[in-house]
PDB file of N, CA and C in Angstrom:
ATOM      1  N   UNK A   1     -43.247 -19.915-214.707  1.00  0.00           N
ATOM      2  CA  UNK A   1     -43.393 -19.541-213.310  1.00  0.00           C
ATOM      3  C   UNK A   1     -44.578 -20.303-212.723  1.00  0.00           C
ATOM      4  N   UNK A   2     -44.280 -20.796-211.558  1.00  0.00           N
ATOM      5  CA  UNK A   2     -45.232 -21.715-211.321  1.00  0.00           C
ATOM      6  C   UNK A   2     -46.086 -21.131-209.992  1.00  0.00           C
ATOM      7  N   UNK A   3     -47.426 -21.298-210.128  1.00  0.00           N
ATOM      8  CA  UNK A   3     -48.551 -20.399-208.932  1.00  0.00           C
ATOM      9  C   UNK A   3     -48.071 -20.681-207.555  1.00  0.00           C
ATOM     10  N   UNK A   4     -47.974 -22.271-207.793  1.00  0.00           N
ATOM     11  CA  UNK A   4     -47.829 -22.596-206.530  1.00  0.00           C
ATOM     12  C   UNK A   4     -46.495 -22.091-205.478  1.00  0.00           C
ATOM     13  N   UNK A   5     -46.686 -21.317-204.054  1.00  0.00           N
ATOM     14  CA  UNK A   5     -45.654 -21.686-203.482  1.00  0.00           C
ATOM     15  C   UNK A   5     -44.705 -22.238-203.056  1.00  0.00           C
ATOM     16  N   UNK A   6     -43.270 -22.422-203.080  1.00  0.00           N
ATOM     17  CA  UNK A   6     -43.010 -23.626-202.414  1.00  0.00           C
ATOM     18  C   UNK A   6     -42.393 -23.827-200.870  1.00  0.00           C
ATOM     19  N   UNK A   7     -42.060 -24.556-200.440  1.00  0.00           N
ATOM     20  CA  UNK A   7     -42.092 -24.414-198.934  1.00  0.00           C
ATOM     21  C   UNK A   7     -41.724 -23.468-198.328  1.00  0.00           C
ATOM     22  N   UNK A   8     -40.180 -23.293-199.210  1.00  0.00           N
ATOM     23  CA  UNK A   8     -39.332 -22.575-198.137  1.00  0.00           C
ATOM     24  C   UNK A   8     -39.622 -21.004-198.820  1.00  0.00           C
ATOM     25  N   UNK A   9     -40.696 -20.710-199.490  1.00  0.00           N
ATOM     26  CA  UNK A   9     -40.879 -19.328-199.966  1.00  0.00           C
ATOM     27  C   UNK A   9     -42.058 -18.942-198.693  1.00  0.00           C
ATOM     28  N   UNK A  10     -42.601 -20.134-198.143  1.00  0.00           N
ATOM     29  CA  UNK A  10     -43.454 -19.648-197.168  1.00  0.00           C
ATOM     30  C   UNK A  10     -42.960 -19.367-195.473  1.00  0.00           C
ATOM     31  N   UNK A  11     -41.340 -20.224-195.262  1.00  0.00           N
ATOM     32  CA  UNK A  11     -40.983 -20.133-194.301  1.00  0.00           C
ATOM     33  C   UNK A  11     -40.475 -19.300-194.268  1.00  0.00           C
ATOM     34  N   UNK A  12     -39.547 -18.397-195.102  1.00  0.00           N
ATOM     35  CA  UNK A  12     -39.326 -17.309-195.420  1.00  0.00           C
ATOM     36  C   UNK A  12     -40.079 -16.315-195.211  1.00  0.00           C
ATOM     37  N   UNK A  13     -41.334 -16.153-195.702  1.00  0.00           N
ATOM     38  CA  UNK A  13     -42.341 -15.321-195.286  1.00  0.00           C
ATOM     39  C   UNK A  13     -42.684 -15.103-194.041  1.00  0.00           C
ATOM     40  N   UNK A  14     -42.678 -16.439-193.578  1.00  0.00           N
ATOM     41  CA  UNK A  14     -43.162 -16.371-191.965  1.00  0.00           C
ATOM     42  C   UNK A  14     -42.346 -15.528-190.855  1.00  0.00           C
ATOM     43  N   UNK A  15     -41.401 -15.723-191.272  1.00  0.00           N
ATOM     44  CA  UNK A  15     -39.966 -15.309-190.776  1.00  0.00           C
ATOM     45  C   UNK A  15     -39.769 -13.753-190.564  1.00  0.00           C
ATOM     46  N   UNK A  16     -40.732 -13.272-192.025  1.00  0.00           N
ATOM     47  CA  UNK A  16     -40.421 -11.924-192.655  1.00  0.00           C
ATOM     48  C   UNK A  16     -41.506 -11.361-191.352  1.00  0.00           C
ATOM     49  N   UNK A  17     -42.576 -11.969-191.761  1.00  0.00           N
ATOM     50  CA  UNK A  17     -43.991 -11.803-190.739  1.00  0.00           C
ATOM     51  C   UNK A  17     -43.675 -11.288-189.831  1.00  0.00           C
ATOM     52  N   UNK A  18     -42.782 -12.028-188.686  1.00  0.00           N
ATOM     53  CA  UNK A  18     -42.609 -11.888-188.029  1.00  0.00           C
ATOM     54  C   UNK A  18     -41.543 -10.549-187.572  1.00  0.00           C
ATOM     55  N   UNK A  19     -40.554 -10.108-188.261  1.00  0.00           N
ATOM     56  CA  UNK A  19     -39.559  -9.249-188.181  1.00  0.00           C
ATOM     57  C   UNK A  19     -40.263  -8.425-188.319  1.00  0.00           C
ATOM     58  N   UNK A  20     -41.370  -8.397-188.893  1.00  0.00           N
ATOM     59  CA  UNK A  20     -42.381  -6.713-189.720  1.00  0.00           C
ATOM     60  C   UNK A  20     -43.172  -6.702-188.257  1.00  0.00           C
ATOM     61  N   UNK A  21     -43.839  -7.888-187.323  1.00  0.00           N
ATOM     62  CA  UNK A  21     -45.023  -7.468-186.463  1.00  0.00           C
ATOM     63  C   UNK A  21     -44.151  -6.577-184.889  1.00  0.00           C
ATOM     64  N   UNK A  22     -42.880  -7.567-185.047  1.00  0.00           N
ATOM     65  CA  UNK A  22     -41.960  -6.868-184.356  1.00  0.00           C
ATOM     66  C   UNK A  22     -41.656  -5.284-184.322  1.00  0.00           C
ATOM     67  N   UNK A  23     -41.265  -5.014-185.519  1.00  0.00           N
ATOM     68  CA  UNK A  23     -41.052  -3.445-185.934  1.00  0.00           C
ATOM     69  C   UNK A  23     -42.735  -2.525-185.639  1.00  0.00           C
ATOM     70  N   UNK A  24     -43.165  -3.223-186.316  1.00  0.00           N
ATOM     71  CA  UNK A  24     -44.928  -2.789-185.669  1.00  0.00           C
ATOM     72  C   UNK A  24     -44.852  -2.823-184.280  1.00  0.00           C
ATOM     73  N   UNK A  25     -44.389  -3.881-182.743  1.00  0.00           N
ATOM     74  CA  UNK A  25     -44.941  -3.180-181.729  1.00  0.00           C
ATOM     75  C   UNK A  25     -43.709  -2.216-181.394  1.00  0.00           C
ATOM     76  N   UNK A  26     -42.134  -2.018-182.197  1.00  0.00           N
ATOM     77  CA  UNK A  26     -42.133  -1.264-181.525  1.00  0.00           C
ATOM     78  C   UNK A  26     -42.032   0.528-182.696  1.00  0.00           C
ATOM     79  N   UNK A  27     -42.889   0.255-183.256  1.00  0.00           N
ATOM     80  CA  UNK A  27     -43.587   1.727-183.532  1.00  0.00           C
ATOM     81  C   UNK A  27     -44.386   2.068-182.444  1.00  0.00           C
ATOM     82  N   UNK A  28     -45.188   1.085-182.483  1.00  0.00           N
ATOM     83  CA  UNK A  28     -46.323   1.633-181.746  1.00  0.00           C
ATOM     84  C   UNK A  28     -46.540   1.265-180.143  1.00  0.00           C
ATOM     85  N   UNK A  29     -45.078   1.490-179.414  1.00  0.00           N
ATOM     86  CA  UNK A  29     -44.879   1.686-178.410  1.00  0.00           C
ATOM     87  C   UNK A  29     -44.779   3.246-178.440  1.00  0.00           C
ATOM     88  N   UNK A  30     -44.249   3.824-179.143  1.00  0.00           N
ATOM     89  CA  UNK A  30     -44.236   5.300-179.587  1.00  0.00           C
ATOM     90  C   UNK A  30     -45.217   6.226-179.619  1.00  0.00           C
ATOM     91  N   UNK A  31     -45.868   5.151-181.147  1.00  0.00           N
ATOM     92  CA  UNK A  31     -47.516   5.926-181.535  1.00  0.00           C
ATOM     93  C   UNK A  31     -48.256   5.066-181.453  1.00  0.00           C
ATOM     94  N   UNK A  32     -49.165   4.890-180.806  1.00  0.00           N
ATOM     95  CA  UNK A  32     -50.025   3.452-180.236  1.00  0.00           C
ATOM     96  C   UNK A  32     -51.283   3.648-181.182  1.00  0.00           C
ATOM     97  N   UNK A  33     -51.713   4.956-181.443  1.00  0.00           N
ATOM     98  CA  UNK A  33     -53.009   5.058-182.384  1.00  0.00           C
ATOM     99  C   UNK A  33     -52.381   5.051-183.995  1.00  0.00           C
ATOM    100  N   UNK A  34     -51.231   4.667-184.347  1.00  0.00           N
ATOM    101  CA  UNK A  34     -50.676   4.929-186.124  1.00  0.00           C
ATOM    102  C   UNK A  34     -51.637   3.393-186.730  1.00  0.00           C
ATOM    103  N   UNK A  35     -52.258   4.253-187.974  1.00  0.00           N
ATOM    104  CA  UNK A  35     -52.949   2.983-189.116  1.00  0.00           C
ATOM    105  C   UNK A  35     -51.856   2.316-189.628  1.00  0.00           C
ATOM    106  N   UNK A  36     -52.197   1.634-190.882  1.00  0.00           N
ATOM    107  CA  UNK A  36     -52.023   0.795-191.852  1.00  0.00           C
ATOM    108  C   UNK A  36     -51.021   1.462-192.468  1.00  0.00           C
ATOM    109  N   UNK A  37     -51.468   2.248-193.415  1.00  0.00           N
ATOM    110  CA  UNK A  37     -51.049   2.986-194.361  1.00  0.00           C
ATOM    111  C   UNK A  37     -50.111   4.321-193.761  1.00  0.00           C
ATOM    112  N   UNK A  38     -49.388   4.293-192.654  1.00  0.00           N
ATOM    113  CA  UNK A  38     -48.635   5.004-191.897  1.00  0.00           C
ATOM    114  C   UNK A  38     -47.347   4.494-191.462  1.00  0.00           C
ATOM    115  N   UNK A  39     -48.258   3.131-191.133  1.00  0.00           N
ATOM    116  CA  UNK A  39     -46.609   1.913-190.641  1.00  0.00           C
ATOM    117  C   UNK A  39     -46.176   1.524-192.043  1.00  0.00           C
ATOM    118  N   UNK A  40     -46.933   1.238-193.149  1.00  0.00           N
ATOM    119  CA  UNK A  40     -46.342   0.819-193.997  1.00  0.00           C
ATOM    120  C   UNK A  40     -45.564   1.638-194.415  1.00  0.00           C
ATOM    121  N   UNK A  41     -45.067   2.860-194.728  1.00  0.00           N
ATOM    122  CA  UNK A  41     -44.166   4.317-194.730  1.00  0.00           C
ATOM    123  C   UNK A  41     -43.351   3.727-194.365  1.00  0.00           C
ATOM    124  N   UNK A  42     -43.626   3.711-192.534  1.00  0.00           N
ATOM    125  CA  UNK A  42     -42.228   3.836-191.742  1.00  0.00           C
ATOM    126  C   UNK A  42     -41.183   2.545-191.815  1.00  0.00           C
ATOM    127  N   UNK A  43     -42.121   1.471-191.872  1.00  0.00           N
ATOM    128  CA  UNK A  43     -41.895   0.215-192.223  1.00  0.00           C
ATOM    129  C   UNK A  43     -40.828   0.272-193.509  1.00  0.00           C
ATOM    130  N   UNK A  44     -41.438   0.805-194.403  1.00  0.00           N
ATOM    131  CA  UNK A  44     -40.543   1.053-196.015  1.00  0.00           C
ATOM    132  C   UNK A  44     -39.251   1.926-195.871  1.00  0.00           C
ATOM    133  N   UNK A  45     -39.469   2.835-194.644  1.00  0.00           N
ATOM    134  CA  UNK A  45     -37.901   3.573-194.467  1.00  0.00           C
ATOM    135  C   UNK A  45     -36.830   2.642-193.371  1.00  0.00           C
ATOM    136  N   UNK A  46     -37.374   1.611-192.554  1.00  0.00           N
ATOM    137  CA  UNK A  46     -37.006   0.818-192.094  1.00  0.00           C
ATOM    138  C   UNK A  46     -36.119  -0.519-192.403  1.00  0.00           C
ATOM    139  N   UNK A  47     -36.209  -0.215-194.318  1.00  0.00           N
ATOM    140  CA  UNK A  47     -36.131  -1.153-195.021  1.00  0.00           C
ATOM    141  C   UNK A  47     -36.897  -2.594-195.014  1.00  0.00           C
ATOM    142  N   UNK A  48     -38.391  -2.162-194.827  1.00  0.00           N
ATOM    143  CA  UNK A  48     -39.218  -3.432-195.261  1.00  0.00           C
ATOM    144  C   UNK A  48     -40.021  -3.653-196.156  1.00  0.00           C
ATOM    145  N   UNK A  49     -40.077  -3.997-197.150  1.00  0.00           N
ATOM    146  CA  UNK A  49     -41.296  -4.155-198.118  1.00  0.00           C
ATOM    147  C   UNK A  49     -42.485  -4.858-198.011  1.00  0.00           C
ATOM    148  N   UNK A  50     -43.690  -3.949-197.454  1.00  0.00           N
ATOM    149  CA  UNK A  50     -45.006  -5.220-197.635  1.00  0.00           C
ATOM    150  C   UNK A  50     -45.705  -4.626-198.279  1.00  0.00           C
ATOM    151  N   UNK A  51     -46.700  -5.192-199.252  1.00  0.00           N
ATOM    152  CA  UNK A  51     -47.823  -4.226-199.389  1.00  0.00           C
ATOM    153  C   UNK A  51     -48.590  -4.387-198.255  1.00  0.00           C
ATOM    154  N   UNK A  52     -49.833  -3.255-198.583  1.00  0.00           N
ATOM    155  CA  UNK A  52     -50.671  -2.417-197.941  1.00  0.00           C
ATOM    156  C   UNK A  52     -51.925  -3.579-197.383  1.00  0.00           C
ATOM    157  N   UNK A  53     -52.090  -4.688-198.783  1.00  0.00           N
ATOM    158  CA  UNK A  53     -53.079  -5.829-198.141  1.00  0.00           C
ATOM    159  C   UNK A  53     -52.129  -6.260-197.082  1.00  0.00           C
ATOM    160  N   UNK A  54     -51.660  -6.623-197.829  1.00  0.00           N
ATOM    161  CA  UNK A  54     -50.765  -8.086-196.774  1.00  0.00           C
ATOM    162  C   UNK A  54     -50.299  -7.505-195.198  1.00  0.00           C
ATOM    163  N   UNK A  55     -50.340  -5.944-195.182  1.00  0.00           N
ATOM    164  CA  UNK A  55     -49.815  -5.430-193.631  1.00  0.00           C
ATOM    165  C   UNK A  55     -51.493  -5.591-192.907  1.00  0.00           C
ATOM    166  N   UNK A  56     -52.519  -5.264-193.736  1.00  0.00           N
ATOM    167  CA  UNK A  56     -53.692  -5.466-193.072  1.00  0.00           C
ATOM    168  C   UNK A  56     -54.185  -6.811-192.724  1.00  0.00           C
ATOM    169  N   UNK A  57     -53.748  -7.848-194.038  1.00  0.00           N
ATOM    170  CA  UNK A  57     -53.856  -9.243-193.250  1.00  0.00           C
ATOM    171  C   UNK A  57     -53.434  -9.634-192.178  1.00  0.00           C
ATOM    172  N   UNK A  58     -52.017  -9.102-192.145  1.00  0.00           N
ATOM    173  CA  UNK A  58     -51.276  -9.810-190.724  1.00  0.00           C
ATOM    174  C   UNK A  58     -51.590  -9.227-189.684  1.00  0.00           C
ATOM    175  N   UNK A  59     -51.873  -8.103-189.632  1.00  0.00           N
ATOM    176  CA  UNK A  59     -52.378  -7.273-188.431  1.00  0.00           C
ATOM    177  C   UNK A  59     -53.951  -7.497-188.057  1.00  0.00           C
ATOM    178  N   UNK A  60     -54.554  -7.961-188.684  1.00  0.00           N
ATOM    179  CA  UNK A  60     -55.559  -8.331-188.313  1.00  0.00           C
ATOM    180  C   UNK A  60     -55.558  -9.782-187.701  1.00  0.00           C
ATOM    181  N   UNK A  61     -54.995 -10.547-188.086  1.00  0.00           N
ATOM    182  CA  UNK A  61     -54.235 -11.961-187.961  1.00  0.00           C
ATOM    183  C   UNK A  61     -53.829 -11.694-186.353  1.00  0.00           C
ATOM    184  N   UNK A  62     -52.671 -10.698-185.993  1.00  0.00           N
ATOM    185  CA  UNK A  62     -52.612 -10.980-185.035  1.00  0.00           C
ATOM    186  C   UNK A  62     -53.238 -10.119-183.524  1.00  0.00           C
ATOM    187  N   UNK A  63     -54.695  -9.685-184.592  1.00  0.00           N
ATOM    188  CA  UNK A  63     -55.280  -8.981-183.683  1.00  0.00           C
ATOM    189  C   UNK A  63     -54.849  -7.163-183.140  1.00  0.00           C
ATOM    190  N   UNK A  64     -53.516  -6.969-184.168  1.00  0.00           N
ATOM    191  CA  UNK A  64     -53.516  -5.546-183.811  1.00  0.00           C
ATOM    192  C   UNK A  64     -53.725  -4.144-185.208  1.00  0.00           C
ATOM    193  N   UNK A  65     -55.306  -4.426-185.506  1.00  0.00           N
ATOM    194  CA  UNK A  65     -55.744  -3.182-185.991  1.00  0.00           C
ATOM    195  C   UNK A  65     -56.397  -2.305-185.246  1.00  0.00           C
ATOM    196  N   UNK A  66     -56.130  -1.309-185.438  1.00  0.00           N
ATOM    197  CA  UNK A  66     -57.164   0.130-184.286  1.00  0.00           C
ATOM    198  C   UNK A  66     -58.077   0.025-185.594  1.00  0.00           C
ATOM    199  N   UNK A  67     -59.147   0.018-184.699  1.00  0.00           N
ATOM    200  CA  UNK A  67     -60.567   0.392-185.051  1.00  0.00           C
ATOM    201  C   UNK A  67     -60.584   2.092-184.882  1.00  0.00           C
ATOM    202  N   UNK A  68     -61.289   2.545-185.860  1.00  0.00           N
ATOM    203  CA  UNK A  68     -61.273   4.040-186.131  1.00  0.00           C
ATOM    204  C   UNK A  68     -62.191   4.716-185.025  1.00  0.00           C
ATOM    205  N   UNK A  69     -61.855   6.157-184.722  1.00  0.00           N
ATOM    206  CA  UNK A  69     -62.656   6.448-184.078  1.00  0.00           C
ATOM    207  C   UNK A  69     -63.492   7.128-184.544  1.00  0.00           C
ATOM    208  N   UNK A  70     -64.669   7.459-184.059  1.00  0.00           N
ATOM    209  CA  UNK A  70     -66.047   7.852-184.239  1.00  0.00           C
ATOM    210  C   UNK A  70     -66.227   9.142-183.981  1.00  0.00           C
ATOM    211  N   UNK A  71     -66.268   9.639-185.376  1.00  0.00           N
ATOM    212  CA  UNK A  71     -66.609  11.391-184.480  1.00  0.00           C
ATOM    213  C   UNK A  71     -68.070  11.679-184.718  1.00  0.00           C
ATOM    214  N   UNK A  72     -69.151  11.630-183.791  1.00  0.00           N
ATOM    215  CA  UNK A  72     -70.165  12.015-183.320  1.00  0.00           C
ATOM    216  C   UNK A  72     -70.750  13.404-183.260  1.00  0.00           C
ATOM    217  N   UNK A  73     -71.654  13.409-183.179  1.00  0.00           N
ATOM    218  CA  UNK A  73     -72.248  14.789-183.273  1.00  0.00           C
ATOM    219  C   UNK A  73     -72.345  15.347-181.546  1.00  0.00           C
ATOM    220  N   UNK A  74     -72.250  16.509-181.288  1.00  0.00           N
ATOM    221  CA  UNK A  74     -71.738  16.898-179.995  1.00  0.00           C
ATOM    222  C   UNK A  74     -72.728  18.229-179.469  1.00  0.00           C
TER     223      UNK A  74
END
């Protein structure tokens, strides 16, 4: 088995990328505040497989992680 990727395992991916960021906006046309580890669930009943890094890479990639909120003292 060889480390290296080869092309079309990455165009493939890209492809995938893309079908998963899709399904991501439209979850979260729904639930606009859902994490990581929530879409990846719904994502998996959706029939998609990513792990848990790789949904945080791409979402950070394309700029849509929620930053947590802050609960403060009151």
């Amino acid at each position: 088995m060889s480390k290296i990727k080869s092309r079309t395992s990455s165009i493939v991916d890209a492809m995938d990328d893309k079908a998963l960021l899709h399904e991501v906006r439209e979850i979260r046309r729904q639930l606009p505040r859902v994490g990581v580890r929530k879409l990846k669930v719904m994502l998996y009943q959706r029939g998609h497989d990513a792990g848990r890094d790789r949904m945080f890479g791409m979402l950070k990639d394309a700029g849509m992680l929620i930053s947590r909120k802050r609960l403060g003292k009151m």
